[in-house]
Protein backbone atom coordinates (compact mmCIF):
# COMPACT_ATOMS: atom_id res chain seq x y z
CA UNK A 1 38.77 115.16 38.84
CA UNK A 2 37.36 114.65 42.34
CA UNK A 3 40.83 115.28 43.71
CA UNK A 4 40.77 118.56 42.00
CA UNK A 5 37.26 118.99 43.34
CA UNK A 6 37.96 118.79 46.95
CA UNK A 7 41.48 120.65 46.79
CA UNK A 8 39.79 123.44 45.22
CA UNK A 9 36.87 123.25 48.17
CA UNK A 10 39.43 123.36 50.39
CA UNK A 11 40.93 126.27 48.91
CA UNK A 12 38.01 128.24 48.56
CA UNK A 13 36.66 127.23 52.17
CA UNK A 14 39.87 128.69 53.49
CA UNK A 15 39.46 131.77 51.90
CA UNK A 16 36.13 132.32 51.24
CA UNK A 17 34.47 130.33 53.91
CA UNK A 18 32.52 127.33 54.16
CA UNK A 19 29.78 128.10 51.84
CA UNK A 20 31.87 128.76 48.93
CA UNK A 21 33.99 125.25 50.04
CA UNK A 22 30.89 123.47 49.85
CA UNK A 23 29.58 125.32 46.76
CA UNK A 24 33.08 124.42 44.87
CA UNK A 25 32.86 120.56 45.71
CA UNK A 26 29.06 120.42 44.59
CA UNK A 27 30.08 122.09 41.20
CA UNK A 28 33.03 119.56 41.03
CA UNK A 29 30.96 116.50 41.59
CA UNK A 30 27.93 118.01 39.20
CA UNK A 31 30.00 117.85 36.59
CA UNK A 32 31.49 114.76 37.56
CA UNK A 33 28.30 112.81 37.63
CA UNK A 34 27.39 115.38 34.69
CA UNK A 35 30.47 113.33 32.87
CA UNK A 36 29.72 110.25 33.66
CA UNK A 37 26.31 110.38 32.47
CA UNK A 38 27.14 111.46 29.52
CA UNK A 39 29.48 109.12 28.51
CA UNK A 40 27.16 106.57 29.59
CA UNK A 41 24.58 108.08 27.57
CA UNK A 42 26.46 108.93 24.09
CA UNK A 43 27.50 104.76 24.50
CA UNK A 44 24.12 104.27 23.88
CA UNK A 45 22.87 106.24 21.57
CA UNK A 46 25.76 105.71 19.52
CA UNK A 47 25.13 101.96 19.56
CA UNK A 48 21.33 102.61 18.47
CA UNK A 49 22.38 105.36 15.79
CA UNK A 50 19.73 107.76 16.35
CA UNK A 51 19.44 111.48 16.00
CA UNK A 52 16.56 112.21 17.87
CA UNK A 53 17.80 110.65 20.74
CA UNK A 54 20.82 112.40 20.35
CA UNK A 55 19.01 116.15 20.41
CA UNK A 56 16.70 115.24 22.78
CA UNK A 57 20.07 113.87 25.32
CA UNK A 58 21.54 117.37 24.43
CA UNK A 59 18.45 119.74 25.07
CA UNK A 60 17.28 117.65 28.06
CA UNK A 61 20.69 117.84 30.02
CA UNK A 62 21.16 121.57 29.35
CA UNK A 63 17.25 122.07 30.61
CA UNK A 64 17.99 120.08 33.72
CA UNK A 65 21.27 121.86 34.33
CA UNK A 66 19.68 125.34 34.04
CA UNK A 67 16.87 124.10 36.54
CA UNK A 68 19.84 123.08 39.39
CA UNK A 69 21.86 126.27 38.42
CA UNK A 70 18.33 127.95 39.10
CA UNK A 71 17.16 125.97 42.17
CA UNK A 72 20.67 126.78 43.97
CA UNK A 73 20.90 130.40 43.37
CA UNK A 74 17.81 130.21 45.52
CA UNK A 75 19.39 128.44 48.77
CA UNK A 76 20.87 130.53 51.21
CA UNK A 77 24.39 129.72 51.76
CA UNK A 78 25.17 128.77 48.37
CA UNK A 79 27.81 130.24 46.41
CA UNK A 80 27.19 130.55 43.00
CA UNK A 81 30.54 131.48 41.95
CA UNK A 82 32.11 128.86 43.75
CA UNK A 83 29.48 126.21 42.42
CA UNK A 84 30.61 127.66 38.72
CA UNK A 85 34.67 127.55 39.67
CA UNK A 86 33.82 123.73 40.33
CA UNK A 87 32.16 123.38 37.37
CA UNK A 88 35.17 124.91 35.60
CA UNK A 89 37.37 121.95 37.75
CA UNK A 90 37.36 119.49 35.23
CA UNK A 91 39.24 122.11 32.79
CA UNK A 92 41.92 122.02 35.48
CA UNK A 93 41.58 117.99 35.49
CA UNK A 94 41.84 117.61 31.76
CA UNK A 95 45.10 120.07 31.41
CA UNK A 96 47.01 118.26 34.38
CA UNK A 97 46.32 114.74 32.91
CA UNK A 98 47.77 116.04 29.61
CA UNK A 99 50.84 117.76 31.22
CA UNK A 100 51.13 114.60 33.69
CA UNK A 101 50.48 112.37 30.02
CA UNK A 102 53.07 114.59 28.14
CA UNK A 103 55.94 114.45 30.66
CA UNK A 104 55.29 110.79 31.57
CA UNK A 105 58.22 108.40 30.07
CA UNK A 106 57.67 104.93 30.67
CA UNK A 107 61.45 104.20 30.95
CA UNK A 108 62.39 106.80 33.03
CA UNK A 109 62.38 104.30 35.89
């Protein structure tokens, strides 16, 4: 994921300048972290069984992600489209680990 992150904020720094560069590799490693906490999270509130926690987990995260989205469209310099292409990294991250998964033969070395 983070290598898709910074080739794509390479990419778009080329071509659309450093802004949208650094906007695309924030997005990446939002959702990244974003990722990560939620695994971490769902571990836990699977092991204590509860639903509340569970809505509360889901409501809370999307709150806090609308307040970021909201607080960056406010910075100058900030690309929101390239902050929302890195967001949209990890889609390219989970269909090139299951190409890379599906072509992959063990015994083909």
């Amino acid at each position: 994921m983070a290598i898709y992150s910074l080739f794509g904020a390479v990419l778009a720094g080329f071509y659309a300048g450093p802004p949208a560069g650094f906007s695309f590799l924030a997005g990446g490693l939002f959702i990244l972290a974003s990722f990560g906490g939620l695994v971490l999270v769902w571990s836990l509130i699977f092991g204590k069984k509860s639903i509340a926690l569970a809505v509360l987990v889901i409501i809370f995260k999307y709150v806090i992600l609308g307040l970021i989205l909201w607080s960056l469209t406010l910075q100058r310099g900030f690309s929101l489209l390239g902050f929302v292409l890195g967001l949209g990294a990890l889609i390219f991250a989970i269909l090139g680990a299951a190409l890379i998964k599906s072509f992959w033969r063990p015994d083909a070395f």
